[in-house]
C-alpha atoms as a PDB file:
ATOM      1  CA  UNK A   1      78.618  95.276 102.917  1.00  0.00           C
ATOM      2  CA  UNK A   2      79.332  97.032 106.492  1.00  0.00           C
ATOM      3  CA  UNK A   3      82.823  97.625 106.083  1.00  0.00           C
ATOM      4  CA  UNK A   4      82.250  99.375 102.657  1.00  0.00           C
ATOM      5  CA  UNK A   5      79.443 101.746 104.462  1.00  0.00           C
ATOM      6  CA  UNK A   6      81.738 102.389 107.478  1.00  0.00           C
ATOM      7  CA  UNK A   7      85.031 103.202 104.764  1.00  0.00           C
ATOM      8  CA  UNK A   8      82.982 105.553 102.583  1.00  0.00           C
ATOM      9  CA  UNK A   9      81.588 107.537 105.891  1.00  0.00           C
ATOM     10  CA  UNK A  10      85.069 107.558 106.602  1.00  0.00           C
ATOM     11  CA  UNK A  11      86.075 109.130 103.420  1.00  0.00           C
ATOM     12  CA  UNK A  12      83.145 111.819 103.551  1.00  0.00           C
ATOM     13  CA  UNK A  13      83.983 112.583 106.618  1.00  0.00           C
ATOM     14  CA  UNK A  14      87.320 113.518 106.287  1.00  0.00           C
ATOM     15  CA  UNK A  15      86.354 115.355 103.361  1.00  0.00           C
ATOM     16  CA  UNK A  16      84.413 117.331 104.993  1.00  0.00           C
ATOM     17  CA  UNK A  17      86.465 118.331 107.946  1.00  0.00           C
ATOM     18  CA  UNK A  18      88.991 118.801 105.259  1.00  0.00           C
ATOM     19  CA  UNK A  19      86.785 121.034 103.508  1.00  0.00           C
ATOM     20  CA  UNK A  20      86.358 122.763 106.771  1.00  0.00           C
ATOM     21  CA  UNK A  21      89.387 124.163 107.634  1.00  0.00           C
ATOM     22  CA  UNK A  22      90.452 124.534 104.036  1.00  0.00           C
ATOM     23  CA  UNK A  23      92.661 122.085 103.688  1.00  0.00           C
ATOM     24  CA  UNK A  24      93.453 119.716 100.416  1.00  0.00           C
ATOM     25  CA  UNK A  25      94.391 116.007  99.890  1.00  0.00           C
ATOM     26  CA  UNK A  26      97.230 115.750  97.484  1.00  0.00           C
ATOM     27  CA  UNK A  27      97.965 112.687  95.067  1.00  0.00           C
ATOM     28  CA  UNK A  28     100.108 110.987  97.998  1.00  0.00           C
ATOM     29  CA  UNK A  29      97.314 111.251 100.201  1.00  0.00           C
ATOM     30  CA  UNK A  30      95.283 109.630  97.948  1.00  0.00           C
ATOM     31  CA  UNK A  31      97.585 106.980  97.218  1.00  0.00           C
ATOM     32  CA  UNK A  32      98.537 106.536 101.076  1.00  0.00           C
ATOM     33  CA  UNK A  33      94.511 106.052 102.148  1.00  0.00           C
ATOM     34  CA  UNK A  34      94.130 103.646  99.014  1.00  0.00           C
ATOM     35  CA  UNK A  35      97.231 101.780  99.997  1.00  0.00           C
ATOM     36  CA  UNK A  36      95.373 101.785 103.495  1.00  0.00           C
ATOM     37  CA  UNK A  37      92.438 100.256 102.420  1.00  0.00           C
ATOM     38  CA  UNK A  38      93.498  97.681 100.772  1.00  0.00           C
ATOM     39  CA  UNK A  39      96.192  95.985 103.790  1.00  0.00           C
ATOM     40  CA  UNK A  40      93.350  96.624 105.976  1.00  0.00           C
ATOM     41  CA  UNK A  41      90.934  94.497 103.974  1.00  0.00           C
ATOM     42  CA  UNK A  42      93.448  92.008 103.098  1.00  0.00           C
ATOM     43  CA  UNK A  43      94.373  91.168 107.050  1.00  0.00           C
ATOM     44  CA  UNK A  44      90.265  91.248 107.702  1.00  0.00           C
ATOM     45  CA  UNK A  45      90.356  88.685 104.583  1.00  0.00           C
ATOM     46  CA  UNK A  46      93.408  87.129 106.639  1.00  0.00           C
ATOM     47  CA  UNK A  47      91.678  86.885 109.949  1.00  0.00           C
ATOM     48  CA  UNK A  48      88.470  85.487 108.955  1.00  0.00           C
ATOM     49  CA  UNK A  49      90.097  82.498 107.198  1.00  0.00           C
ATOM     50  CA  UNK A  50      92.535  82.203 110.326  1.00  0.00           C
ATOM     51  CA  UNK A  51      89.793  82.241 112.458  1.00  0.00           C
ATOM     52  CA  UNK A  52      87.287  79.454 110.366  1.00  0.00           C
ATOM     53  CA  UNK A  53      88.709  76.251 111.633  1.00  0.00           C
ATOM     54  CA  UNK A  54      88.684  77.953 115.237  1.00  0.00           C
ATOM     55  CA  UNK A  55      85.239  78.807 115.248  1.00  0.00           C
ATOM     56  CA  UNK A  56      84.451  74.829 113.411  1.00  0.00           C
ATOM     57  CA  UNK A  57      86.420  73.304 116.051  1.00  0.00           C
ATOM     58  CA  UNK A  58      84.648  75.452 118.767  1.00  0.00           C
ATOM     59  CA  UNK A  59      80.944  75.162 117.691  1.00  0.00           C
ATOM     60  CA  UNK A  60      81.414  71.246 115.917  1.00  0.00           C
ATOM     61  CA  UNK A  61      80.346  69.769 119.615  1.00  0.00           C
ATOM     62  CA  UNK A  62      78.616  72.230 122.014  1.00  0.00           C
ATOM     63  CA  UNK A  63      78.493  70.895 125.101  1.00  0.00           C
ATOM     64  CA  UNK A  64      75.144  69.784 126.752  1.00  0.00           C
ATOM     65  CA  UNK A  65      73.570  71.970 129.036  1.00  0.00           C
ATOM     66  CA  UNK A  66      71.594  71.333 131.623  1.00  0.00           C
ATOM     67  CA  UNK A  67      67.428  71.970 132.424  1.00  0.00           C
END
């Protein structure tokens, strides 16, 4: 899963530059960047089924090209 890869290089990352200049994530950091996470993959869940009939409606008759 992309997203997952992309999230978790997000994580390291910031817990590395965190690391850097010493700083610390408390427990409401935590919770905030879980809390994050999961409304951001709920309105990617949200668009994609939004988008479905779109994308059906749009690709159902292509129209004919010329050659």
């Amino acid at each position: 899963m992309p997203a997952g890869g992309t999230t978790a290089m997000g994580v390291y990352g910031s817990y590395q530059l965190n690391k850097a200049v010493d700083a610390t994530i408390d427990a409401t950091g935590a919770l905030r960047l879980a809390a994050c996470v999961v409304v951001g993959a709920l309105a990617m869940v949200a668009a994609i089924g939004a988008g479905r009939p779109l994308l059906r409606r749009v690709t159902a008759d292509p129209a004919p090209t010329t050659d």
